[in-house]
C-alpha atoms as a PDB file:
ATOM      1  CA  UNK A   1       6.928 -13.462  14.136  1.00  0.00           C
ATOM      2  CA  UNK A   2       6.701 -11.666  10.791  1.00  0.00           C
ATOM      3  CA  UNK A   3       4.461 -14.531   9.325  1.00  0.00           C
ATOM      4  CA  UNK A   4       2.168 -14.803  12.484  1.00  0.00           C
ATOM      5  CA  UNK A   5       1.450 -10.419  12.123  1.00  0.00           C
ATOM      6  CA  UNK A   6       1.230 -11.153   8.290  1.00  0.00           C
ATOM      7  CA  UNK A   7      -1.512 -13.989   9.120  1.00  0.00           C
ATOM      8  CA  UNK A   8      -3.337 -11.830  11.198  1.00  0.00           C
ATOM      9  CA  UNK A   9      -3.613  -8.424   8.856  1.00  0.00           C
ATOM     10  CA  UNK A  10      -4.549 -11.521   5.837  1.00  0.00           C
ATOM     11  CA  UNK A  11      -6.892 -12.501   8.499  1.00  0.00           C
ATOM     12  CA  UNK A  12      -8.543  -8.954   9.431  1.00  0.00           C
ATOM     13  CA  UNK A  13      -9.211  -8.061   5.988  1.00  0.00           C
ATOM     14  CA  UNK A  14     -10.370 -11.081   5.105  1.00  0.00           C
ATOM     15  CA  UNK A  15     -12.797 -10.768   7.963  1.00  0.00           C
ATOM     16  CA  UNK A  16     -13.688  -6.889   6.720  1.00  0.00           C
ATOM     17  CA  UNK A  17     -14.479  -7.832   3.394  1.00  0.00           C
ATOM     18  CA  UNK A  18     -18.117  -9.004   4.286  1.00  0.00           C
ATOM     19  CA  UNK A  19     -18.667  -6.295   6.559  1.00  0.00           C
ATOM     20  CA  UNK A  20     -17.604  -3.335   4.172  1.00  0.00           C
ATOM     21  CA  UNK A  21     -20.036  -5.066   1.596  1.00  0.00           C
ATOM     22  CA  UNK A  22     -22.971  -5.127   4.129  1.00  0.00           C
ATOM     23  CA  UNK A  23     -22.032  -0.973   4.913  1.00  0.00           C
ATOM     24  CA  UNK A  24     -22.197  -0.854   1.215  1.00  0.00           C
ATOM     25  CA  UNK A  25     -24.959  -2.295   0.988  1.00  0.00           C
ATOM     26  CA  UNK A  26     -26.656  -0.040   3.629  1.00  0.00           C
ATOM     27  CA  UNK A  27     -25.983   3.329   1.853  1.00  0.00           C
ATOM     28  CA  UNK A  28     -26.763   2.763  -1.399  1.00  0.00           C
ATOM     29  CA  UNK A  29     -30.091   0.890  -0.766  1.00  0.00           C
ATOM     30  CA  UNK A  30     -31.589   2.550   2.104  1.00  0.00           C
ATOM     31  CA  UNK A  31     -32.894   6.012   0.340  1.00  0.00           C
ATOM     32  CA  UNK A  32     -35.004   3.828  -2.133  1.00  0.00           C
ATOM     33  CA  UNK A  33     -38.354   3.385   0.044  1.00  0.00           C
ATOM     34  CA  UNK A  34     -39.949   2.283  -3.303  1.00  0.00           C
ATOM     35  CA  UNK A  35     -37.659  -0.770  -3.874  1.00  0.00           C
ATOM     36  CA  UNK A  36     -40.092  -3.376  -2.354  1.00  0.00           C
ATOM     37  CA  UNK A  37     -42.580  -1.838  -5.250  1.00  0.00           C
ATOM     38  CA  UNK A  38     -40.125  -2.360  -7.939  1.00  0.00           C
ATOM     39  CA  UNK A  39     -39.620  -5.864  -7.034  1.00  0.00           C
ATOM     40  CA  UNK A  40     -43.124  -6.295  -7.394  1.00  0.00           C
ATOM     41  CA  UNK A  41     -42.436  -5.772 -11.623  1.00  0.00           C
ATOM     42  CA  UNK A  42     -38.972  -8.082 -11.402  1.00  0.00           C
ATOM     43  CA  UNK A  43     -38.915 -11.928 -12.507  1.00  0.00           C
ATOM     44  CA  UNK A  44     -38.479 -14.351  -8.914  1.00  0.00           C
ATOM     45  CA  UNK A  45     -35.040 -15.813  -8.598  1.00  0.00           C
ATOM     46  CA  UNK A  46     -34.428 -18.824  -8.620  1.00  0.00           C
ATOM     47  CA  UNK A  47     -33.824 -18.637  -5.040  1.00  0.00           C
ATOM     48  CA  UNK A  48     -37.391 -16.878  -4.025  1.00  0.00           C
ATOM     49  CA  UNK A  49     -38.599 -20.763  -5.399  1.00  0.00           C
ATOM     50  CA  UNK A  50     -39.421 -23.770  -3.002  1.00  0.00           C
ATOM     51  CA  UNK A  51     -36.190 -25.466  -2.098  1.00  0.00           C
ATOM     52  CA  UNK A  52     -37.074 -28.955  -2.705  1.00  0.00           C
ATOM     53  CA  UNK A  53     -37.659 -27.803  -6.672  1.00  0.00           C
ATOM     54  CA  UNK A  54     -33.758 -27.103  -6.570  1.00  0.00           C
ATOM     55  CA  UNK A  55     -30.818 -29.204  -7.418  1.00  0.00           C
ATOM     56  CA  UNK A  56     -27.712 -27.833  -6.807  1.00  0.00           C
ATOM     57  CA  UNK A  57     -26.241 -29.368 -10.050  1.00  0.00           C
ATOM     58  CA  UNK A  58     -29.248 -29.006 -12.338  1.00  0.00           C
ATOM     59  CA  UNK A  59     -28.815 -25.034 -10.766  1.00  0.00           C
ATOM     60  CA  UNK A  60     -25.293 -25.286 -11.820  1.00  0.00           C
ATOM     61  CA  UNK A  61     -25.645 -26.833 -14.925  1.00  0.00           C
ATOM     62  CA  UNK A  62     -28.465 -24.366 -16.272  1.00  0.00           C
ATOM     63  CA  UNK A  63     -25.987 -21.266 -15.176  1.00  0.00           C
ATOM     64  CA  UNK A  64     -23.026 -22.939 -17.502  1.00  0.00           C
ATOM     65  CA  UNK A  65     -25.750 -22.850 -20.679  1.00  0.00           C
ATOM     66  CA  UNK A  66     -27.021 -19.620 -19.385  1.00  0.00           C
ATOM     67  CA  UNK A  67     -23.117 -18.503 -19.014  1.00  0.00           C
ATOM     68  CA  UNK A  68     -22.982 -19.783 -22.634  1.00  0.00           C
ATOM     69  CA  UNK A  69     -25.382 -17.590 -24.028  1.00  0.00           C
ATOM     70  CA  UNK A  70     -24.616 -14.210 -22.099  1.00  0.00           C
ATOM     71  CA  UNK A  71     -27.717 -14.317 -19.979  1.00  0.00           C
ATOM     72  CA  UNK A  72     -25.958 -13.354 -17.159  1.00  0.00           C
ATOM     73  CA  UNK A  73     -29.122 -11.994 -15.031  1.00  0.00           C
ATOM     74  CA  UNK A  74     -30.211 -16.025 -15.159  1.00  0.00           C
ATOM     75  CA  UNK A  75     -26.683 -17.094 -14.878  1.00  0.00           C
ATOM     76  CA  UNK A  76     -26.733 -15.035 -11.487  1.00  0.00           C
ATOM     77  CA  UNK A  77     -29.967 -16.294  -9.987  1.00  0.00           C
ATOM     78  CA  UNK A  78     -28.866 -20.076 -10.183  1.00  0.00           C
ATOM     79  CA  UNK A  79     -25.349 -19.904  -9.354  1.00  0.00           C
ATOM     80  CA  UNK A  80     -26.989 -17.493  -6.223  1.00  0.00           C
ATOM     81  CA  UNK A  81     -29.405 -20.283  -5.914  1.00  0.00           C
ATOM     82  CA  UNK A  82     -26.859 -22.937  -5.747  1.00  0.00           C
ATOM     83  CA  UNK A  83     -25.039 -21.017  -3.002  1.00  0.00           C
ATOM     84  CA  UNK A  84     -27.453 -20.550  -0.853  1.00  0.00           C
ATOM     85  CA  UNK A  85     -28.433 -24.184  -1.056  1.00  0.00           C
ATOM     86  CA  UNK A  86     -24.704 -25.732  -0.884  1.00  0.00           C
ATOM     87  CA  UNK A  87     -23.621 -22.633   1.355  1.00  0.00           C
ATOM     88  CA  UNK A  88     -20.708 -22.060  -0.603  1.00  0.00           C
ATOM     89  CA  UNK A  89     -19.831 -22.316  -4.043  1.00  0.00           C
ATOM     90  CA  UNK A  90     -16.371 -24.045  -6.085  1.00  0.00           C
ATOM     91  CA  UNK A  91     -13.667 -21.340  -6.683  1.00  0.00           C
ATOM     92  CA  UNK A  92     -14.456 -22.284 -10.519  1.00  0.00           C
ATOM     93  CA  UNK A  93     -18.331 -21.021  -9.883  1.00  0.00           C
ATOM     94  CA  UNK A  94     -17.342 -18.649  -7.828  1.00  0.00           C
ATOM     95  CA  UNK A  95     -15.072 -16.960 -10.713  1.00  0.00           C
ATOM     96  CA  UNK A  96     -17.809 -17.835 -13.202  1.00  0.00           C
ATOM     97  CA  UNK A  97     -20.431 -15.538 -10.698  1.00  0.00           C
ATOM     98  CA  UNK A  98     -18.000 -12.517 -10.395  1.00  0.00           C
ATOM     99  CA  UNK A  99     -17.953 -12.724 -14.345  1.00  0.00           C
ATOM    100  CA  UNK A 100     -21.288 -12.454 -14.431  1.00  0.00           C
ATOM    101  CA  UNK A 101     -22.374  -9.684 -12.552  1.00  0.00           C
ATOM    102  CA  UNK A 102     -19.368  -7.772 -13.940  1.00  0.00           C
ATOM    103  CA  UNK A 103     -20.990  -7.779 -17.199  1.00  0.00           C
ATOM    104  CA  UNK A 104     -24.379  -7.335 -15.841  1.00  0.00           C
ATOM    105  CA  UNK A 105     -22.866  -4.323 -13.785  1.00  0.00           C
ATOM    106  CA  UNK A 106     -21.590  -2.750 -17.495  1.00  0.00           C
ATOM    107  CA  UNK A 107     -25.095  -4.053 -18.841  1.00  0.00           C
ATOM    108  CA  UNK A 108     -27.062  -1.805 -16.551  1.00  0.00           C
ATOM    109  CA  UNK A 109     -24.080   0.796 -16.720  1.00  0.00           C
ATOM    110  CA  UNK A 110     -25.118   1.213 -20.553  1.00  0.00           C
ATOM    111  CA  UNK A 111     -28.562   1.735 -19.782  1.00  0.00           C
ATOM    112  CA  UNK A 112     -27.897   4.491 -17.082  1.00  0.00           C
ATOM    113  CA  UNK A 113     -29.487   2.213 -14.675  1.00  0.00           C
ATOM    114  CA  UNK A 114     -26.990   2.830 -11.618  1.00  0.00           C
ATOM    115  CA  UNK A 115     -29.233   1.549  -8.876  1.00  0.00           C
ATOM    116  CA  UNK A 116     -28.454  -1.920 -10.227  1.00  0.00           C
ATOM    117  CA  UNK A 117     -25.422  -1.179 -11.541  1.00  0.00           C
ATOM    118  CA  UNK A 118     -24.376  -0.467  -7.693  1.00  0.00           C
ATOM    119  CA  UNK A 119     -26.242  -3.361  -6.180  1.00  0.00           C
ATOM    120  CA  UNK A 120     -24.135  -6.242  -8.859  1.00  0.00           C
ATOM    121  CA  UNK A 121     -21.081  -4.419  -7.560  1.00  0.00           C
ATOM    122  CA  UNK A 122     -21.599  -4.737  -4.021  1.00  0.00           C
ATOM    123  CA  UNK A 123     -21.654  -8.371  -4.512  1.00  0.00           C
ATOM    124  CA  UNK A 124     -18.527  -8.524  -6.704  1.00  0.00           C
ATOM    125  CA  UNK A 125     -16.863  -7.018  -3.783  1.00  0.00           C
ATOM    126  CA  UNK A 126     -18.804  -9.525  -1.156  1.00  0.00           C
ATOM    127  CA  UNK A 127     -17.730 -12.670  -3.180  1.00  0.00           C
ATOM    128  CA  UNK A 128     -13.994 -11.144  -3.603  1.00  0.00           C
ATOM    129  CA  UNK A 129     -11.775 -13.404  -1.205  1.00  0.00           C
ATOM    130  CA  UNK A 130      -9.214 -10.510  -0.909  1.00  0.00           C
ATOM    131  CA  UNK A 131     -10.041  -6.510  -0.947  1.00  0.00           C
ATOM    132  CA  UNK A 132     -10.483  -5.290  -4.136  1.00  0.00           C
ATOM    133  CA  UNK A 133     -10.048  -1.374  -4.650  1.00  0.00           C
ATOM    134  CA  UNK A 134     -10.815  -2.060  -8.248  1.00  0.00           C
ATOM    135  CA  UNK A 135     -14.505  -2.903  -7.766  1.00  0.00           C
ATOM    136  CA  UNK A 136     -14.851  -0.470  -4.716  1.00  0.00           C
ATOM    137  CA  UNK A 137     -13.432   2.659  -7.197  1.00  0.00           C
ATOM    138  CA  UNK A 138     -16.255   1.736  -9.597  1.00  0.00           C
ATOM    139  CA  UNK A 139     -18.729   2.112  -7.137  1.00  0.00           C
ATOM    140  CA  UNK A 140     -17.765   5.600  -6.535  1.00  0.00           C
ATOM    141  CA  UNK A 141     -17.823   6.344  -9.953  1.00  0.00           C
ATOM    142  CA  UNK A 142     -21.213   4.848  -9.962  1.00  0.00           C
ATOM    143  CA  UNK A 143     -22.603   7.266  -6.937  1.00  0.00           C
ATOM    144  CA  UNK A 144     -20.825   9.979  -8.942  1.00  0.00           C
ATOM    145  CA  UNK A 145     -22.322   9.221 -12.025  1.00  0.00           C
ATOM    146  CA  UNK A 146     -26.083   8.837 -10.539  1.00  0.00           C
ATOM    147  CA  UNK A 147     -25.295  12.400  -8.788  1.00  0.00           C
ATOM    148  CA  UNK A 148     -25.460  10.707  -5.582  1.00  0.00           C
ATOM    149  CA  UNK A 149     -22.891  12.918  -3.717  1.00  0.00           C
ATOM    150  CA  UNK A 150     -24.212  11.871  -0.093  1.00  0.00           C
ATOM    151  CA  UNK A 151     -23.750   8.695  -0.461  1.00  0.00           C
ATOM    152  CA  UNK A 152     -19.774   9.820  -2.325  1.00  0.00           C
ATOM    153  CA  UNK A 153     -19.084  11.261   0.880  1.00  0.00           C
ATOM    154  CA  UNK A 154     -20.207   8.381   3.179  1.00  0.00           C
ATOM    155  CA  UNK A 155     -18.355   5.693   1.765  1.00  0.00           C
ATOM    156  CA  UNK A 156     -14.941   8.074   1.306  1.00  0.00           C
ATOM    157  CA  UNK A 157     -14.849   8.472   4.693  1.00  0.00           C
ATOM    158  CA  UNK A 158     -15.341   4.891   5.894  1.00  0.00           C
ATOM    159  CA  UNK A 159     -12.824   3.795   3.444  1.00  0.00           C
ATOM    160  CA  UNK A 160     -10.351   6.639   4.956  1.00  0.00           C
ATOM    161  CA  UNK A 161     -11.337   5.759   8.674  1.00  0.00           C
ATOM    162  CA  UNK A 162     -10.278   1.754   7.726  1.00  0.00           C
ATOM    163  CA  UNK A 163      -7.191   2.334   5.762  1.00  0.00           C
ATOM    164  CA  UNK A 164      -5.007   1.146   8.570  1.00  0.00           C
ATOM    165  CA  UNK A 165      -6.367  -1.972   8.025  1.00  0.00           C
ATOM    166  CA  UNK A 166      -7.027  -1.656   4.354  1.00  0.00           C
ATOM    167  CA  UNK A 167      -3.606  -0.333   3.632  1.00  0.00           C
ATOM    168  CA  UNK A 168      -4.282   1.392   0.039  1.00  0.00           C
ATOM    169  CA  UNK A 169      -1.241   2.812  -1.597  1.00  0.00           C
ATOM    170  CA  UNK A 170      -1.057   6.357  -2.645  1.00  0.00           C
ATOM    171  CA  UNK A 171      -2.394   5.802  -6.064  1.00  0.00           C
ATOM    172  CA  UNK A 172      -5.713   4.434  -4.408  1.00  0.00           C
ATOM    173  CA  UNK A 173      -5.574   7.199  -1.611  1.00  0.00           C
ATOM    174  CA  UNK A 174      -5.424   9.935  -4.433  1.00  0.00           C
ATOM    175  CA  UNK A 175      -8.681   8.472  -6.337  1.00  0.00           C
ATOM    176  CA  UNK A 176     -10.575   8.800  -2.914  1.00  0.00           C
ATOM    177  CA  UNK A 177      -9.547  12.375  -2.020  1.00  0.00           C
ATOM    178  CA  UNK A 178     -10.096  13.391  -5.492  1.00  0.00           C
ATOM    179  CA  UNK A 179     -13.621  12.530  -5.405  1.00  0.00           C
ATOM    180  CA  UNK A 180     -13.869  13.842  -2.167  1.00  0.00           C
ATOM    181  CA  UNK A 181     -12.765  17.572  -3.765  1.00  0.00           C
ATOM    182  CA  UNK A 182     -15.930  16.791  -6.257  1.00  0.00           C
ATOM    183  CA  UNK A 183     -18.228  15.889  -3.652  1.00  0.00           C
ATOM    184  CA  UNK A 184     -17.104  19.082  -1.228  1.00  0.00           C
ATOM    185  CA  UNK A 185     -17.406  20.981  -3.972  1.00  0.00           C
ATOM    186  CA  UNK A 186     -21.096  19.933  -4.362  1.00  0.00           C
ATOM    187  CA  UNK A 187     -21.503  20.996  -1.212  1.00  0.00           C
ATOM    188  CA  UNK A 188     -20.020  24.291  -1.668  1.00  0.00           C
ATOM    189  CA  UNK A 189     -17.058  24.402   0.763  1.00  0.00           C
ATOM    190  CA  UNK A 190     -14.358  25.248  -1.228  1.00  0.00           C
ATOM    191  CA  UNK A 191     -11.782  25.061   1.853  1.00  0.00           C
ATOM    192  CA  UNK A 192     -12.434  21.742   1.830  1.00  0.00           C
ATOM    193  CA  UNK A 193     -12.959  20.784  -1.993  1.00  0.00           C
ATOM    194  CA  UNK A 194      -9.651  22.200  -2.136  1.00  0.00           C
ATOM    195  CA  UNK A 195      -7.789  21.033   0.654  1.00  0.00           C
ATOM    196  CA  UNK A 196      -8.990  17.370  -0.751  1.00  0.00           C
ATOM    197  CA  UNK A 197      -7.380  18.206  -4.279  1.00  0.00           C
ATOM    198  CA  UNK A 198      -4.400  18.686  -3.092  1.00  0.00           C
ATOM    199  CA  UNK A 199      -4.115  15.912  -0.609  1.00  0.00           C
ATOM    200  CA  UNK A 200      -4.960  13.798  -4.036  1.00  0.00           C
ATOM    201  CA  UNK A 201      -2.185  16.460  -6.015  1.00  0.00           C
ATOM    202  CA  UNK A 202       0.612  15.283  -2.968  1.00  0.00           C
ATOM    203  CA  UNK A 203      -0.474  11.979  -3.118  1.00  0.00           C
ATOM    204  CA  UNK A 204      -0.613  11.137  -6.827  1.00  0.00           C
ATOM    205  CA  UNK A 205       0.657  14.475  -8.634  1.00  0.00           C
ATOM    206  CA  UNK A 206      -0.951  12.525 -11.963  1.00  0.00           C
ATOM    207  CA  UNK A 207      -1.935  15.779 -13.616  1.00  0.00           C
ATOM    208  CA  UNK A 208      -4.561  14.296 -15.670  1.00  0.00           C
ATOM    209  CA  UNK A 209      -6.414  13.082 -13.012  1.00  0.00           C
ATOM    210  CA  UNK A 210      -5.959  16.664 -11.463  1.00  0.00           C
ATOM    211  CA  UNK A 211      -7.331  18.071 -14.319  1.00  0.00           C
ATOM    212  CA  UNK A 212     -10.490  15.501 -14.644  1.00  0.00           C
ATOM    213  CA  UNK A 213     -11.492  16.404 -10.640  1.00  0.00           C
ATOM    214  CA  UNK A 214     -10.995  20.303 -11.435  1.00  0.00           C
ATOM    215  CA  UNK A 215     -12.759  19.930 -14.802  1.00  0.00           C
ATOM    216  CA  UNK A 216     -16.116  18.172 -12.455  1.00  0.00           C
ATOM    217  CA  UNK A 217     -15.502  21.267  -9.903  1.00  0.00           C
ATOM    218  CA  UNK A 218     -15.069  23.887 -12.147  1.00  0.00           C
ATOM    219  CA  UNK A 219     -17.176  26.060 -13.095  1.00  0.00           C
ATOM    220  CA  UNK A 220     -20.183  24.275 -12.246  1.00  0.00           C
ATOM    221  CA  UNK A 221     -19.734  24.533  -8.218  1.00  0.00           C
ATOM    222  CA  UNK A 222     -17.061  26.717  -7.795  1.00  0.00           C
ATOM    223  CA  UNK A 223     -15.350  29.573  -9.413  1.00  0.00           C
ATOM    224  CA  UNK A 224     -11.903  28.371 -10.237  1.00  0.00           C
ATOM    225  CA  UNK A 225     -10.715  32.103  -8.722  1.00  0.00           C
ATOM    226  CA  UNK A 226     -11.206  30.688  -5.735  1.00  0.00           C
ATOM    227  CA  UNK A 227      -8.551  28.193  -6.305  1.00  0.00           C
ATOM    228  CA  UNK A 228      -5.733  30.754  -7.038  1.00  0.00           C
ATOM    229  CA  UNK A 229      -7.287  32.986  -3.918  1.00  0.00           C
ATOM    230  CA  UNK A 230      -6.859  29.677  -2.040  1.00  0.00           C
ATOM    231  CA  UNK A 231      -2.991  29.247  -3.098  1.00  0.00           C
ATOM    232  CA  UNK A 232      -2.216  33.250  -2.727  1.00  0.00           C
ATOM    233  CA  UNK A 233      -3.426  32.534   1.190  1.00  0.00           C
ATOM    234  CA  UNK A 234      -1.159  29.383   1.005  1.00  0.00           C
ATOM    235  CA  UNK A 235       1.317  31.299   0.228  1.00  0.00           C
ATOM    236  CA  UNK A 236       1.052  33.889   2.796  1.00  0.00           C
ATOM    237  CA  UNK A 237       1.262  31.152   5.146  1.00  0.00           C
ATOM    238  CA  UNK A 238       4.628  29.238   3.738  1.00  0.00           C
ATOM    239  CA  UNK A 239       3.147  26.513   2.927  1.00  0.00           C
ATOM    240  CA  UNK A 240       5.335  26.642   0.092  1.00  0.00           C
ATOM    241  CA  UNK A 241       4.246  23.118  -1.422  1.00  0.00           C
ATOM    242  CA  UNK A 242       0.214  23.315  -1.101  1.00  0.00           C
ATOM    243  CA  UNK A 243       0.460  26.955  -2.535  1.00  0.00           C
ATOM    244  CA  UNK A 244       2.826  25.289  -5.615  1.00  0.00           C
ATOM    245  CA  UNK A 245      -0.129  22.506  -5.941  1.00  0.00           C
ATOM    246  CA  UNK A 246      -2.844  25.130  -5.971  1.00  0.00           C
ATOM    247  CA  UNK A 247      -1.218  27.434  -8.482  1.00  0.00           C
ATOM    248  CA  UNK A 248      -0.110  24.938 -11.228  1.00  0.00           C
ATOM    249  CA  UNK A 249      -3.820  23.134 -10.942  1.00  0.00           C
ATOM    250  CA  UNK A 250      -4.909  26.515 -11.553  1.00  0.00           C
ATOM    251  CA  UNK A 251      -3.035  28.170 -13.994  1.00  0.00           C
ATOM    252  CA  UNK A 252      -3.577  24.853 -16.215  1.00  0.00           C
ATOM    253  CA  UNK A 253      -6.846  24.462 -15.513  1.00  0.00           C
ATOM    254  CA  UNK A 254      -8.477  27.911 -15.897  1.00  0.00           C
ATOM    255  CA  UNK A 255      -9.412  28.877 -19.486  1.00  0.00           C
ATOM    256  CA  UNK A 256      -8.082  32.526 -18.843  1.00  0.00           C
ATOM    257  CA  UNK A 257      -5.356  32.288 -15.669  1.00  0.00           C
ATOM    258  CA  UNK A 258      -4.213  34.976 -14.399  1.00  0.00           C
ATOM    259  CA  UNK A 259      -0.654  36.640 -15.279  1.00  0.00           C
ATOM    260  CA  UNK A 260      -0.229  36.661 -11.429  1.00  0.00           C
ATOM    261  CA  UNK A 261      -0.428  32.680 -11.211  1.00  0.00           C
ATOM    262  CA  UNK A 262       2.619  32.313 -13.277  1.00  0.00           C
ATOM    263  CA  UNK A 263       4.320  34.782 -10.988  1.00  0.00           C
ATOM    264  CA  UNK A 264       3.338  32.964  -7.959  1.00  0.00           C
ATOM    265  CA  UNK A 265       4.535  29.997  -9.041  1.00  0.00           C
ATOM    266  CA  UNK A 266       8.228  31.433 -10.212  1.00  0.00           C
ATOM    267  CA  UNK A 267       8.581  32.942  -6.580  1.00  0.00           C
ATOM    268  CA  UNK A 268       7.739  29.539  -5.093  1.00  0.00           C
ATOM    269  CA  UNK A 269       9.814  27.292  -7.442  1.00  0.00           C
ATOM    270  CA  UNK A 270      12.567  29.755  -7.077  1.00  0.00           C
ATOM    271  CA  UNK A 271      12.116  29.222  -3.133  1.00  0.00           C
ATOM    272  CA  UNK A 272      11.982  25.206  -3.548  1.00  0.00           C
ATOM    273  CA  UNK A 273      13.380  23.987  -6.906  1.00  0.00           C
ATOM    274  CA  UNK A 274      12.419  20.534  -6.325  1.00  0.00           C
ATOM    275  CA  UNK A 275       8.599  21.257  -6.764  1.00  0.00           C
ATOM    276  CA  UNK A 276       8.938  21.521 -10.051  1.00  0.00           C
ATOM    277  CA  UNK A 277       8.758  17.693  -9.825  1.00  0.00           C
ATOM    278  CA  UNK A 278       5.697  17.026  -7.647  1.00  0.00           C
ATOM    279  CA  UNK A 279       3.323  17.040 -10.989  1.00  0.00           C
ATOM    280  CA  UNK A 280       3.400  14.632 -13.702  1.00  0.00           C
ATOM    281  CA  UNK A 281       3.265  15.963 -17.521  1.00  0.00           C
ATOM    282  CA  UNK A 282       2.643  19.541 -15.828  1.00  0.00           C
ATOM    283  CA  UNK A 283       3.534  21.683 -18.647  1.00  0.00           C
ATOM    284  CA  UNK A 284      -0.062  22.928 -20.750  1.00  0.00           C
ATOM    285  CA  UNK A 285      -1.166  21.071 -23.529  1.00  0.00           C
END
């Protein structure tokens, strides 16, 4: 029975995989109403050329020189060629195609081209036989790096609304609520930017990650007063553990923190001892 429901999650992921890289797909590339334009100025593909001009293994045989010599843009257009001609591709071409665009993906990455960046990643994670957080991650960081906050949000919250089927651990969870306190904060609504911290803080207490999602919030969307404000309130209300969270983010995050912070956070350790040990490497410096 335990083998049959382990079949069937194997199978329902398997099944996702396609469709979360066609959603992915859809947000990144539907803003861009000049992309037929730009392809106007982009070399043909091997695909775009009359299929009787294309043999699968002269396709495949080019890719392995092209492979050879780090042209992985041609590399990419025949193995995509030979694909769409066979249907399918070996599990040997299929690894030497995720290769590929990975290092086209940190090609355009170096040239702060992240519209391309985004689209080689999408297919990384449409060729991927299992899910891959890895490869979804670095697409967020890609929105986020392009400024492309929208977009942040969107995907967070389909990823959130299909963990029960793609079952991230906490580690994974954190990243996405993190980002989500970034993009909030863009958005200027600290209750949220903050609640989304700390959902990452009880997730992941990895203060170094804490500190990199404050360091993108603070100052330049929010005042980080706000955040000890936020865990005073938490405070008032016993929620003894979210107030902790919000203190010790803030009193190690603020360039001047308030004498008060380390106060608050005294009362509330002395109230629950164990807290001390929901952050990792919490003490300054």
């Amino acid at each position: 029975m335990i083998k049959m429901i382990y079949k069937s999650i194997r199978e329902n992921v398997n099944y996702y995989i396609p469709l979360l890289a066609t959603i992915l797909a859809f947000l990144f590339f539907a803003p861009f109403t000049q992309q037929a334009a730009y392809a106007q100025n982009e070399p043909a593909p091997a695909a775009a050329y009359p299929i009787s001009i294309c043999d699968p293994d002269e396709l495949v045989k080019e890719a392995r020189i092209f492979f050879k010599q780090k042209d992985y843009i041609s590399t990419i257009n025949r193995l995509e060629s030979a694909m769409y001609i066979n249907k399918n591709l070996s599990a040997e071409l299929n690894g030497m195609l995720i290769e590929a665009l990975a290092k086209q993906t940190e090609a355009e990455l170096a040239r702060s081209d992240y519209r391309n960046a985004a689209s080689y990643n999408i297919k990384i994670l449409s060729l991927k036989e299992n899910f891959d957080f890895t490869w979804l991650n670095k697409l967020l960081n890609i929105y986020m790096l392009s400024a492309n906050y929208r977009k942040t949000h969107e995907l967070c919250l389909e990823i959130l609304k299909k963990q029960d089927l793609l079952a991230l651990d906490n580690a994974s969870l954190a990243k996405i609520f993190g980002k989500l306190a970034v993009v909030y904060a863009t958005f200027r609504d600290s209750a949220k930017s903050f609640d989304s911290l700390l959902e990452a803080a009880a997730r992941d207490g990895d203060m170094k990650s804490l500190k990199s999602y404050a360091g993108l919030i603070f100052p330049a969307h929010l005042d980080i007063k706000l955040l000890f404000e936020y865990a005073v309130s938490l405070a008032d209300k016993n929620k003894t553990k979210e107030a902790y969270l919000a203190a010790e983010i803030y009193n190690q995050t603020a360039e001047k923190p308030s004498p008060q912070a380390a106060e608050l956070i005294a009362a509330l350790l002395k109230k629950d001892p164990a807290l001390k040990s929901a952050l990792v490497s919490s003490t300054p410096g």
